[in-house]
Protein backbone atom coordinates (compact mmCIF):
# COMPACT_ATOMS: atom_id res chain seq x y z
CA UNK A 1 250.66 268.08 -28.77
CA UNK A 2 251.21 266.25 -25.78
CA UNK A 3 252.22 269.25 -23.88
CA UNK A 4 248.77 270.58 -24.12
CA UNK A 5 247.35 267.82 -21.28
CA UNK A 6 250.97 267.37 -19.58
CA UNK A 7 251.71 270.97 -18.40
CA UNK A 8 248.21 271.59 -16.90
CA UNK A 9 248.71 268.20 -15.04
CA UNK A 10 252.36 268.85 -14.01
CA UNK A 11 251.34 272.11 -12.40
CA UNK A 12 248.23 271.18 -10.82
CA UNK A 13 250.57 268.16 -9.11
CA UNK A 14 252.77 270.85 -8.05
CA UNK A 15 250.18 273.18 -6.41
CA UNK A 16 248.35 270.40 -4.55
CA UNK A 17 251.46 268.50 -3.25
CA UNK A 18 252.34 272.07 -2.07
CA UNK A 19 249.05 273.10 -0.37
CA UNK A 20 248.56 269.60 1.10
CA UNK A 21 252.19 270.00 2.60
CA UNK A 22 251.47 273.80 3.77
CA UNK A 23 248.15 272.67 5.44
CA UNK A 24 249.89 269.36 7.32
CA UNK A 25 252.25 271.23 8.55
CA UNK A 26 250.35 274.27 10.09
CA UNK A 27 247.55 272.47 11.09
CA UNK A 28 249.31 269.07 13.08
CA UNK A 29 252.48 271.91 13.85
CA UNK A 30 250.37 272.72 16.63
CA UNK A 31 249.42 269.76 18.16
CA UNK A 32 252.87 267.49 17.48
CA UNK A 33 256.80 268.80 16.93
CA UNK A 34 256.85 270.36 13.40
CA UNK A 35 259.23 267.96 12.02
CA UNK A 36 256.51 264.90 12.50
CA UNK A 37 254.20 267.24 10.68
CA UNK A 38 256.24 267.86 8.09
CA UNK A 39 257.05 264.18 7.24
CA UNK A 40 253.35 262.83 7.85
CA UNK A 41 252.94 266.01 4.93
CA UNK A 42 255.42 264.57 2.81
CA UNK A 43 254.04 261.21 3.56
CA UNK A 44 250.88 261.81 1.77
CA UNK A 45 252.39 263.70 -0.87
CA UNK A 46 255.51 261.23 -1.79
CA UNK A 47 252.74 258.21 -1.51
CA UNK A 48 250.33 260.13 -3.98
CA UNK A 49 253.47 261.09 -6.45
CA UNK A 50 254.63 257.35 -6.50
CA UNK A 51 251.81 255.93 -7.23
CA UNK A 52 251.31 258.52 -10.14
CA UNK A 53 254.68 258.06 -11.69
CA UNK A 54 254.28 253.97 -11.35
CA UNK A 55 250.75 254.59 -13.49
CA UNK A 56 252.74 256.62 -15.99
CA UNK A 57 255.11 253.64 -16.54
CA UNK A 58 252.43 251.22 -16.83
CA UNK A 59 250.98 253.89 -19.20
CA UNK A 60 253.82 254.22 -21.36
CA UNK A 61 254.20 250.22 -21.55
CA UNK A 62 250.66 250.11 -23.03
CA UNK A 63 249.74 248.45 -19.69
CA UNK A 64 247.39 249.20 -16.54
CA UNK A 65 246.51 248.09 -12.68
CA UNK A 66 243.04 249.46 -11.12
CA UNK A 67 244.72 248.39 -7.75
CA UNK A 68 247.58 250.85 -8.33
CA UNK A 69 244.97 253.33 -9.90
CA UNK A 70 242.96 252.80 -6.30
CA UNK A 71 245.79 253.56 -4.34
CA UNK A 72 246.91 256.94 -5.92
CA UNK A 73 243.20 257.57 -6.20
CA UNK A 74 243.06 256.89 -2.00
CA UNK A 75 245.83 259.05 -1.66
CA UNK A 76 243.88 262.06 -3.32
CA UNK A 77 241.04 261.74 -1.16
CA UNK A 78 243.25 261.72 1.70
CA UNK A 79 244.93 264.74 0.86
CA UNK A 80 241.74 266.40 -0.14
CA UNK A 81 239.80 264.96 3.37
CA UNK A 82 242.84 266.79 5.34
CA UNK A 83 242.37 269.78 3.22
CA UNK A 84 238.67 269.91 3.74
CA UNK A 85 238.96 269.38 7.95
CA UNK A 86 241.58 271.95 8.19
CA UNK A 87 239.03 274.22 6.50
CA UNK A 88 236.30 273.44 8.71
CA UNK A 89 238.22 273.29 11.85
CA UNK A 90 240.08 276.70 10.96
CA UNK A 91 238.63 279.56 13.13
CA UNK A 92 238.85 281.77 10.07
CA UNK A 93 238.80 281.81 6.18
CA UNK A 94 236.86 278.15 6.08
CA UNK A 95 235.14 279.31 2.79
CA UNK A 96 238.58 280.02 1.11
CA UNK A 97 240.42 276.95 2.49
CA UNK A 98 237.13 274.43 1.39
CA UNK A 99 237.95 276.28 -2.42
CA UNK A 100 241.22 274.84 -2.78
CA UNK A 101 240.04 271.70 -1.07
CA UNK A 102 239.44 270.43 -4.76
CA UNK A 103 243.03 270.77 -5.74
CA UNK A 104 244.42 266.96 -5.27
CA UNK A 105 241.19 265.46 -6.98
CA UNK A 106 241.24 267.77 -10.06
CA UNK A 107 244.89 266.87 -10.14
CA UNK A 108 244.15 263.60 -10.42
CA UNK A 109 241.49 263.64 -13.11
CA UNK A 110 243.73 266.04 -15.28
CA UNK A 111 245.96 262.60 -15.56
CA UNK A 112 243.33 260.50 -16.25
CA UNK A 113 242.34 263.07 -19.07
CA UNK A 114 246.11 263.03 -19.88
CA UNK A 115 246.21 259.38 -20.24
CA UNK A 116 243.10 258.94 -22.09
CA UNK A 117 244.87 261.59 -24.74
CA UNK A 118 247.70 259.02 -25.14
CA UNK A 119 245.90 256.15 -25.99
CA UNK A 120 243.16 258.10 -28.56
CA UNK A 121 246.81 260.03 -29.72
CA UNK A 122 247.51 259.52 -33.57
CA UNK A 123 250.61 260.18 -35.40
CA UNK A 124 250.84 263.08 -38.06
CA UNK A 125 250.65 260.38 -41.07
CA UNK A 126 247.31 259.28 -39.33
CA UNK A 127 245.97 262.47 -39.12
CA UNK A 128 246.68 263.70 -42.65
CA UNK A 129 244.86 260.13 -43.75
CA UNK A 130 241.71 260.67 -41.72
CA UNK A 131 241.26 264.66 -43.04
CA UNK A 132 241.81 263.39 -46.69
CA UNK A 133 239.35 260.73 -46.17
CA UNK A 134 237.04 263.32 -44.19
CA UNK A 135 237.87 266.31 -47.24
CA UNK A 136 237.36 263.06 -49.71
CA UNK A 137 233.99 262.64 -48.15
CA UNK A 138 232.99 266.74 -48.29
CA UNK A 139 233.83 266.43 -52.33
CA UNK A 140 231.68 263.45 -53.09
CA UNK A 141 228.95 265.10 -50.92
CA UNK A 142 229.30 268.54 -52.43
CA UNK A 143 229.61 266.99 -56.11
CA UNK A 144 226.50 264.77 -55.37
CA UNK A 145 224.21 267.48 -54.14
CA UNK A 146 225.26 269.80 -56.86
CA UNK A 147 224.41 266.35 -59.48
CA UNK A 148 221.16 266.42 -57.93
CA UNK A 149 220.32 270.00 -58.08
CA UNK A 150 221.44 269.88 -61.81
CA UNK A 151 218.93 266.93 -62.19
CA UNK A 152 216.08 268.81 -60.43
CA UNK A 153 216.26 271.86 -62.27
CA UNK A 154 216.34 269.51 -65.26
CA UNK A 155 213.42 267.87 -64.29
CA UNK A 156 211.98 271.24 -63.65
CA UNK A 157 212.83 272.99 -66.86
CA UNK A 158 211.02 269.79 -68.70
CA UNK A 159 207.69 269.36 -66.79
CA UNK A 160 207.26 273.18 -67.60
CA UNK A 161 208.00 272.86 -71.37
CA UNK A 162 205.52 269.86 -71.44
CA UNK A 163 203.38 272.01 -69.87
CA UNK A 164 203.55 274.07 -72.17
CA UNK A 165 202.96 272.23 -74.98
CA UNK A 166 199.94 270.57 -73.79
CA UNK A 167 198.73 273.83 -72.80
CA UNK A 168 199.61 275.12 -76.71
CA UNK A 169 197.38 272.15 -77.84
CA UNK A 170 195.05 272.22 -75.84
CA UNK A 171 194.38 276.16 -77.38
CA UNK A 172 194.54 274.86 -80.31
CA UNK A 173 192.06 271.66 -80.00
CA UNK A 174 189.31 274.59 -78.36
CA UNK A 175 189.89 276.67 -81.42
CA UNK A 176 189.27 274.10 -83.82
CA UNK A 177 186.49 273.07 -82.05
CA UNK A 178 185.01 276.03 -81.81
CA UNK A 179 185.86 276.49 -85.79
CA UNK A 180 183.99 273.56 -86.57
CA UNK A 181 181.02 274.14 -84.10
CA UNK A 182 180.30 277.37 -85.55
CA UNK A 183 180.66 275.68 -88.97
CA UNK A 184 178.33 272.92 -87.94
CA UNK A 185 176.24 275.40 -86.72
CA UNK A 186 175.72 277.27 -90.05
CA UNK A 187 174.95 274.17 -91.62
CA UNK A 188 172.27 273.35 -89.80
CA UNK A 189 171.46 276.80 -90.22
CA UNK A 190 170.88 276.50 -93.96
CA UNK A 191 169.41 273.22 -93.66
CA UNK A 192 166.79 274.16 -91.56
CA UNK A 193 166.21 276.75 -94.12
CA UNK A 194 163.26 276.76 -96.83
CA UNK A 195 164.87 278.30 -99.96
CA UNK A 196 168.44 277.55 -99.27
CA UNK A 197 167.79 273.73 -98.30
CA UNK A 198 165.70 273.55 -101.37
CA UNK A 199 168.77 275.38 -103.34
CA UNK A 200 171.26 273.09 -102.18
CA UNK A 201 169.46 270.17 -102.33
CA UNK A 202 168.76 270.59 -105.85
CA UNK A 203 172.63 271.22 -106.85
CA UNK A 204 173.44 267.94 -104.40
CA UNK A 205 171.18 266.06 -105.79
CA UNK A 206 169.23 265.64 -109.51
CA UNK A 207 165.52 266.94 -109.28
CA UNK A 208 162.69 264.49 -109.73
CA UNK A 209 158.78 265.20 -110.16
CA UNK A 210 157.35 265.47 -106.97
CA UNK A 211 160.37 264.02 -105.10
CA UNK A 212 162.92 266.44 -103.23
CA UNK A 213 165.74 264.49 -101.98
CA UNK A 214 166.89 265.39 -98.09
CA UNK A 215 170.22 267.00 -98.32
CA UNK A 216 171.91 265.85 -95.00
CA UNK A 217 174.32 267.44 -93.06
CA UNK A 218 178.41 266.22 -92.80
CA UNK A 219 179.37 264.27 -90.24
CA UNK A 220 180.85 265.38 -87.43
CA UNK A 221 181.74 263.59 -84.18
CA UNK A 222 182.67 259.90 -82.81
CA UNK A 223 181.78 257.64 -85.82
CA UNK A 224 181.32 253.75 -86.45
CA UNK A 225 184.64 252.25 -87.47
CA UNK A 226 185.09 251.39 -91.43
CA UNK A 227 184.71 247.72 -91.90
CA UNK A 228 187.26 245.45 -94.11
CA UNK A 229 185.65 245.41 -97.78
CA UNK A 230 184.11 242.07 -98.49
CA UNK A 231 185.35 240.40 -101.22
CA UNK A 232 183.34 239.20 -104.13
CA UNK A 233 181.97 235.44 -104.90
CA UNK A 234 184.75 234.37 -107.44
CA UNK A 235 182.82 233.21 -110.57
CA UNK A 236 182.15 229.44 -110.72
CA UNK A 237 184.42 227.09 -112.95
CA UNK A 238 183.25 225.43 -115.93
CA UNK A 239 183.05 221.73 -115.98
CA UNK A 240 186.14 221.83 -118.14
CA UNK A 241 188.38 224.04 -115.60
CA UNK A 242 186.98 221.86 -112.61
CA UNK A 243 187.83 218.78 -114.05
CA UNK A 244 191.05 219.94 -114.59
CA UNK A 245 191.39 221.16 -111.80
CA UNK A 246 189.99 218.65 -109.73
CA UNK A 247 192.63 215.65 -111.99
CA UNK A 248 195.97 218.27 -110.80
CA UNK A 249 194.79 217.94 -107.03
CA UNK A 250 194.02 213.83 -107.68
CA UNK A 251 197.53 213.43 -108.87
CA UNK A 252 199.69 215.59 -107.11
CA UNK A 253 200.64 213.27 -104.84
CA UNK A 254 201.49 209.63 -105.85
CA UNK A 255 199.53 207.33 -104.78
CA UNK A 256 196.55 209.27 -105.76
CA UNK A 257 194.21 211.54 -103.52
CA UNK A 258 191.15 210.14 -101.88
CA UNK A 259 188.12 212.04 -102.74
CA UNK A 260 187.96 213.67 -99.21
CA UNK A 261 191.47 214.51 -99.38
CA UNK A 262 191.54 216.21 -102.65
CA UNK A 263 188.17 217.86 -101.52
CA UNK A 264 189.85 219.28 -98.26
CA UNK A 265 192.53 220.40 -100.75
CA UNK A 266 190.54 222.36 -103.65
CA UNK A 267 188.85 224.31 -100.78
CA UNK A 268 192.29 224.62 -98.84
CA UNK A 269 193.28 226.39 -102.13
CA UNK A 270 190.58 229.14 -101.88
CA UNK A 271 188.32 227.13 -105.26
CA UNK A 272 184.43 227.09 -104.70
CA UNK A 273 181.92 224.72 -106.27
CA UNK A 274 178.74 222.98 -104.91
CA UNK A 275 179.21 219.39 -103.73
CA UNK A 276 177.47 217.60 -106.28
CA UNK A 277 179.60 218.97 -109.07
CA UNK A 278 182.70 218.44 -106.92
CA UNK A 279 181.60 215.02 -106.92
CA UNK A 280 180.51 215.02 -110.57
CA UNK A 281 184.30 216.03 -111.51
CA UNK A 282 185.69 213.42 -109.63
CA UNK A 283 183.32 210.64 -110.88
CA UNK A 284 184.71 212.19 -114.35
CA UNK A 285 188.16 211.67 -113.82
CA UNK A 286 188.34 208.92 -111.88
């Protein structure tokens, strides 16, 4: 994997120390003796590979300088700032020399891209945990949307057999309706007639001299609520019963009842009689 970051690196290196070398050489070969040239070439490019291969240690002890990073970074531009004059001072292919210019920097950043691959770099065991966690993910997501799907056609298929239903009623409440308005309707029809009023008024209803009862119609529509039967007045208790009565209530606790007490009581216990012979049956017993 690492090979994939490395080799482009490596032979980008290779190609700029070259080029930087080639280009020192012709271009100071004229003005000094060629040996000077040469080692001011493989000044630049020994400086710029020592610095790089002191950042890779640092790199592979988990470690880093910026001031070592500034020098090989220095020694870039310097190779690419000779590159660049020899272009422009050149009396001939400037636009081809000033293409290649880039060489040293793009070497560069290829090992910075290098180096930020070996810190973010996982090992296999890693990588196989974060895809199961990631395809771990995809099922709960797939089984989820699927649940909810499921849930909405559901939902769907219900609303639409309620609707249904109320729509079924509905029919059915507007036939009835109908039914019994046309029903109604005949009703009143025969009511409002002469013979058949008088017809069915006199099978409804027993004939009297000179008195025709009103046969009314059957109702139909919102009507008042039916009220709780009201009971009937018990019938009143004879002296005898009251006085017996009255004597159980007196005595049922010991001491005796007081007259208002007992009186609370009888009525407690659903009896009715008048005051005065409430009062009269206690007089009598007591």
């Amino acid at each position: 994997m690492t090979a994939r970051t490395v080799l482009p690196a490596v032979a980008m290196t290779a190609v700029s120390m070259v080029l930087t070398l080639a280009v020192v050489v012709m271009w100071l070969g004229a003005a000094m003796p060629w040996p000077v040239a040469l080692v001011v070439g493989v000044g630049i490019d020994g400086g710029w590979l020592a610095t790089l291969a002191y950042e890779r240690r640092l790199a592979a002890q988990g470690d880093h300088s910026r001031a070592v990073t500034a020098v090989g970074w220095s020694f870039g531009l310097i190779a690419t700032g000779v590159l660049v004059a020899h272009a422009l001072t050149g009396e001939e292919n400037t636009g081809a020399w000033l293409a290649v210019a880039w060489l040293p920097l793009a070497a560069k950043a290829l090992w910075l891209v290098h180096g930020l691959w070996e810190r973010t770099a996982l090992t296999p065991n890693a990588l196989g945990a974060i895809q199961g966690i990631q395809q771990e993910a995809r099922d709960e997501a797939a089984v989820a949307r699927a649940r909810l799907r499921a849930e909405a056609a559901t939902e769907e298929t219900r609303l639409t057999a309620v609707t249904e239903a109320g729509a079924r009623v509905a029919r059915v409440q507007a036939t009835t309706a109908d039914t019994l308005a046309r029903a109604w309707s005949t009703l009143e029809s025969a009511r409002a007639g002469e013979d058949t009023g008088r017809a069915l008024t006199s099978v409804t209803s027993r004939v009297t001299p000179d008195v025709t009862p009103r046969w009314e119609l059957p109702v139909w529509g919102a009507t008042e609520p039916v009220t709780a039967f009201s009971l009937e007045a018990a019938p009143a208790l004879s002296d005898d019963a009251l006085d017996t009565l009255v004597d159980q209530i007196r005595h049922s606790e010991t001491p005796a009842l007081s007259y208002r007490e007992m009186a609370a009581r009888f009525r407690a216990a659903g009896h009715s009689a008048s005051e005065v012979r409430l009062r009269a049956a206690w007089k009598r017993v007591a």
